[in-house]
C-alpha atoms as a PDB file:
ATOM      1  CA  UNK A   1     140.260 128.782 138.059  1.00  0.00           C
ATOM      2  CA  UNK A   2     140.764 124.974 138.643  1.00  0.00           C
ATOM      3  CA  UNK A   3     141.241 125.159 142.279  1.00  0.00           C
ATOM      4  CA  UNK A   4     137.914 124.694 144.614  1.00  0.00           C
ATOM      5  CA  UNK A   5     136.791 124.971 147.851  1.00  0.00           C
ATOM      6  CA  UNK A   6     137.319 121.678 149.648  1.00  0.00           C
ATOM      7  CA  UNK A   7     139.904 119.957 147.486  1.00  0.00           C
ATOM      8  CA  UNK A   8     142.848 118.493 148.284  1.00  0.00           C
ATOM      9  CA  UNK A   9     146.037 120.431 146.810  1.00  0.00           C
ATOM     10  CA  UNK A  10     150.042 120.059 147.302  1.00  0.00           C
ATOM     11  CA  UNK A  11     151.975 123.210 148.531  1.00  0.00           C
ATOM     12  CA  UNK A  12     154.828 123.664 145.774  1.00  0.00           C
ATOM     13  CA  UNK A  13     156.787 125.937 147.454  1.00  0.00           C
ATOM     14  CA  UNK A  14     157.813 128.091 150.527  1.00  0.00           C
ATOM     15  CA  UNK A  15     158.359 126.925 154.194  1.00  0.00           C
ATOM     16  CA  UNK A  16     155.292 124.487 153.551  1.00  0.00           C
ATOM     17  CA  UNK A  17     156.228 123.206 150.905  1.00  0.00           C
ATOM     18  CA  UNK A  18     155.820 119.176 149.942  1.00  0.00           C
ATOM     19  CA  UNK A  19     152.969 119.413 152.420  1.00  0.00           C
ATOM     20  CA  UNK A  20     149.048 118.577 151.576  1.00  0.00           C
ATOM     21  CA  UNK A  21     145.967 120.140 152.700  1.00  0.00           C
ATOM     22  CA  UNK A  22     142.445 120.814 151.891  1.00  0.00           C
ATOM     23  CA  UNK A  23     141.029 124.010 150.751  1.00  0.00           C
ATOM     24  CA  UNK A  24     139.146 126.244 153.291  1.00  0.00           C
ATOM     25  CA  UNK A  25     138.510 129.607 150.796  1.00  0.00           C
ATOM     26  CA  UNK A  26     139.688 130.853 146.999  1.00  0.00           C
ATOM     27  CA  UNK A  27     139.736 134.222 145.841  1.00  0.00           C
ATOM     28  CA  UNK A  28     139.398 133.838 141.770  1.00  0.00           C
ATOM     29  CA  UNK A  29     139.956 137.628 141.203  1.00  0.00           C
ATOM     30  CA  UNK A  30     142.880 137.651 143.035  1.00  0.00           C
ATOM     31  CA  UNK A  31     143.894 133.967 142.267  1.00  0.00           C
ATOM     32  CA  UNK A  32     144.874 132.935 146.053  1.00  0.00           C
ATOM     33  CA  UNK A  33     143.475 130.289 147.945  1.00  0.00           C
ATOM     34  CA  UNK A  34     143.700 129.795 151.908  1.00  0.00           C
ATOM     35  CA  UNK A  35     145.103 126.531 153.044  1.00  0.00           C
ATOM     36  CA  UNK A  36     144.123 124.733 156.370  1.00  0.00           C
ATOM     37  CA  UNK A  37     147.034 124.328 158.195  1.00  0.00           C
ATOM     38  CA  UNK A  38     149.493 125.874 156.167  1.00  0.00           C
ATOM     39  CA  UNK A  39     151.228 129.241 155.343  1.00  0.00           C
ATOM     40  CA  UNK A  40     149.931 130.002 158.873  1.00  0.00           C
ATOM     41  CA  UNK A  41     150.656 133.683 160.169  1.00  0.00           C
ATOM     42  CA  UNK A  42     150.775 134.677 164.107  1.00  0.00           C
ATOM     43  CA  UNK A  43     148.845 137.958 165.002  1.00  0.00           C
ATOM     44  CA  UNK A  44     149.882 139.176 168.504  1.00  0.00           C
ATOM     45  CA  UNK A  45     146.827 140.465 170.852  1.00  0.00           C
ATOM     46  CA  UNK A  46     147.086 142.604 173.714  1.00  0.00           C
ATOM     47  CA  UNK A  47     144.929 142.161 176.914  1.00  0.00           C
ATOM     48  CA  UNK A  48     141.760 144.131 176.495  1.00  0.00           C
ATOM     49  CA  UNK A  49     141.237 144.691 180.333  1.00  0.00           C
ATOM     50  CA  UNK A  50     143.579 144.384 183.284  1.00  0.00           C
ATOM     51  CA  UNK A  51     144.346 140.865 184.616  1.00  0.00           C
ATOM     52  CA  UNK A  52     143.745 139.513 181.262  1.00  0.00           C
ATOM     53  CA  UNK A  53     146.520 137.745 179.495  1.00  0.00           C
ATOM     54  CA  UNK A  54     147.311 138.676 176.068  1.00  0.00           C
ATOM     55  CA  UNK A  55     147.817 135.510 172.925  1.00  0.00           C
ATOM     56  CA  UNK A  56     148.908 134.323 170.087  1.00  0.00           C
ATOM     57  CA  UNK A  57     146.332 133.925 166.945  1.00  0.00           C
ATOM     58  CA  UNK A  58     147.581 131.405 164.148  1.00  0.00           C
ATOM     59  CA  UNK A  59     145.296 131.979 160.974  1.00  0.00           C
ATOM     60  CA  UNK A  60     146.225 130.700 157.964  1.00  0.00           C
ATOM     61  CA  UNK A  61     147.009 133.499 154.998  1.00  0.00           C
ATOM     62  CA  UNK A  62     146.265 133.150 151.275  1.00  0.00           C
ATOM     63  CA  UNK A  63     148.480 131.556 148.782  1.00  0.00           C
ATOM     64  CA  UNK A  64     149.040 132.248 145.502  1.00  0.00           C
ATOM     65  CA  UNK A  65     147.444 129.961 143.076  1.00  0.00           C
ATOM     66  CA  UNK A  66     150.537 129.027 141.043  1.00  0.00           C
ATOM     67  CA  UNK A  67     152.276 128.072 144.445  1.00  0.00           C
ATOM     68  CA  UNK A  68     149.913 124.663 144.878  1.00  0.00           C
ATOM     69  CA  UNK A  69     148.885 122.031 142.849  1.00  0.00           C
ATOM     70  CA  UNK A  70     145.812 119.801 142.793  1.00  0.00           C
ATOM     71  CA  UNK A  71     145.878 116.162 143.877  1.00  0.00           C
ATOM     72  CA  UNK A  72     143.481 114.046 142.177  1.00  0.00           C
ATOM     73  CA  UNK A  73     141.219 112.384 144.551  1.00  0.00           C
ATOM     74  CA  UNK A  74     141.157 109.022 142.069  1.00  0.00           C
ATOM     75  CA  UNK A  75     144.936 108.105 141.466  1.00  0.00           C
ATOM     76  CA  UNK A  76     145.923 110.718 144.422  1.00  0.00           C
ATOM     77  CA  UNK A  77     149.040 112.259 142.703  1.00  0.00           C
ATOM     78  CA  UNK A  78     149.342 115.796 141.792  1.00  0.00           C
ATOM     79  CA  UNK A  79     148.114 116.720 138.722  1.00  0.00           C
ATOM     80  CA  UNK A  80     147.148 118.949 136.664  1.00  0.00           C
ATOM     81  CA  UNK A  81     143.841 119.631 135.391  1.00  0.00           C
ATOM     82  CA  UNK A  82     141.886 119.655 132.450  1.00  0.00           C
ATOM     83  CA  UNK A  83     138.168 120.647 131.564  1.00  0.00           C
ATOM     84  CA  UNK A  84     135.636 118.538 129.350  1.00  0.00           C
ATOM     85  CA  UNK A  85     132.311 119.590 128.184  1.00  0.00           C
ATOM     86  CA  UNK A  86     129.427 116.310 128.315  1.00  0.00           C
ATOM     87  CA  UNK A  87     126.115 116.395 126.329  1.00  0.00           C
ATOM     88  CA  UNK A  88     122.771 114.904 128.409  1.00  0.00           C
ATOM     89  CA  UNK A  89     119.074 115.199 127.946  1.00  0.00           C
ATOM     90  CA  UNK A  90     119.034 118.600 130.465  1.00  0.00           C
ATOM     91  CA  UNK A  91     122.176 120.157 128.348  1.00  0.00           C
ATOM     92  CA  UNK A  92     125.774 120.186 128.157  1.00  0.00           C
ATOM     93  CA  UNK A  93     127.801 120.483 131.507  1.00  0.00           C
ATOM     94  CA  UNK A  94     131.708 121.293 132.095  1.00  0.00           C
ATOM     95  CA  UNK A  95     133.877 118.831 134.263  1.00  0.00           C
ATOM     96  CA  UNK A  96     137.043 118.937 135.594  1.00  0.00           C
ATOM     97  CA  UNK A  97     139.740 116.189 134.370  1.00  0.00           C
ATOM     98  CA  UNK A  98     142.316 114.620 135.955  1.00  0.00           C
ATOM     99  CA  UNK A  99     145.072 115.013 133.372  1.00  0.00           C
ATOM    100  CA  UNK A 100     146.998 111.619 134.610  1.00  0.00           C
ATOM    101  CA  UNK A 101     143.997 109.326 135.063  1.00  0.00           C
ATOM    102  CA  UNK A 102     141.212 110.924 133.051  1.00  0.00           C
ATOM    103  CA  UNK A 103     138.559 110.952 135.950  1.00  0.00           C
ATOM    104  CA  UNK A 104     136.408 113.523 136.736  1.00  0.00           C
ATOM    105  CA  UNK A 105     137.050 115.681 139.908  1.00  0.00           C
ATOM    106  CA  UNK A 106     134.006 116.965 141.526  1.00  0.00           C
END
């Protein structure tokens, strides 16, 4: 998957969408990520004793991952992304590449 925890992404569409945010949690089996901020959902509570008010929880729900897009964190567009395999001393390592700009997102 080419989403990761703690990047920056674009909602694409929904009631969201156009909006950016950072990425709190992905599920790669089930291709969703959770967005902070966005695609929030409101879970009612009832009082647990008497006297006690009941509230409102907002928690944000997962999105599919072909509803967001990454936004490179060098030219800061959306983008998509690319991977690219470098040779050192230790051994090879994979990188994710900005398609646009050709810089490495890490």
């Amino acid at each position: 998957m080419n989403i990761k925890k703690n990047d920056t992404i674009k909602m694409l569409s929904g009631k969201d969408k156009g909006k950016t945010a950072k990425v709190l949690q992905v599920l790669p089996k089930e291709r969703k990520v959770s967005i902070e901020g966005l695609n929030l959902l409101v879970k009612h509570m009832r009082p647990n004793r008497e006297g006690e008010k009941g509230q409102r929880i907002e928690f944000p729900s997962f999105v599919k991952v072909d509803k967001v897009a990454l936004i490179c964190p060098a030219c800061n567009r959306q983008t998509r992304v690319a991977k690219k395999i470098v040779d050192n001393e230790k051994g090879s390592k994979k990188y994710r590449v900005c398609k646009k700009c050709q810089a490495v997102i890490e």
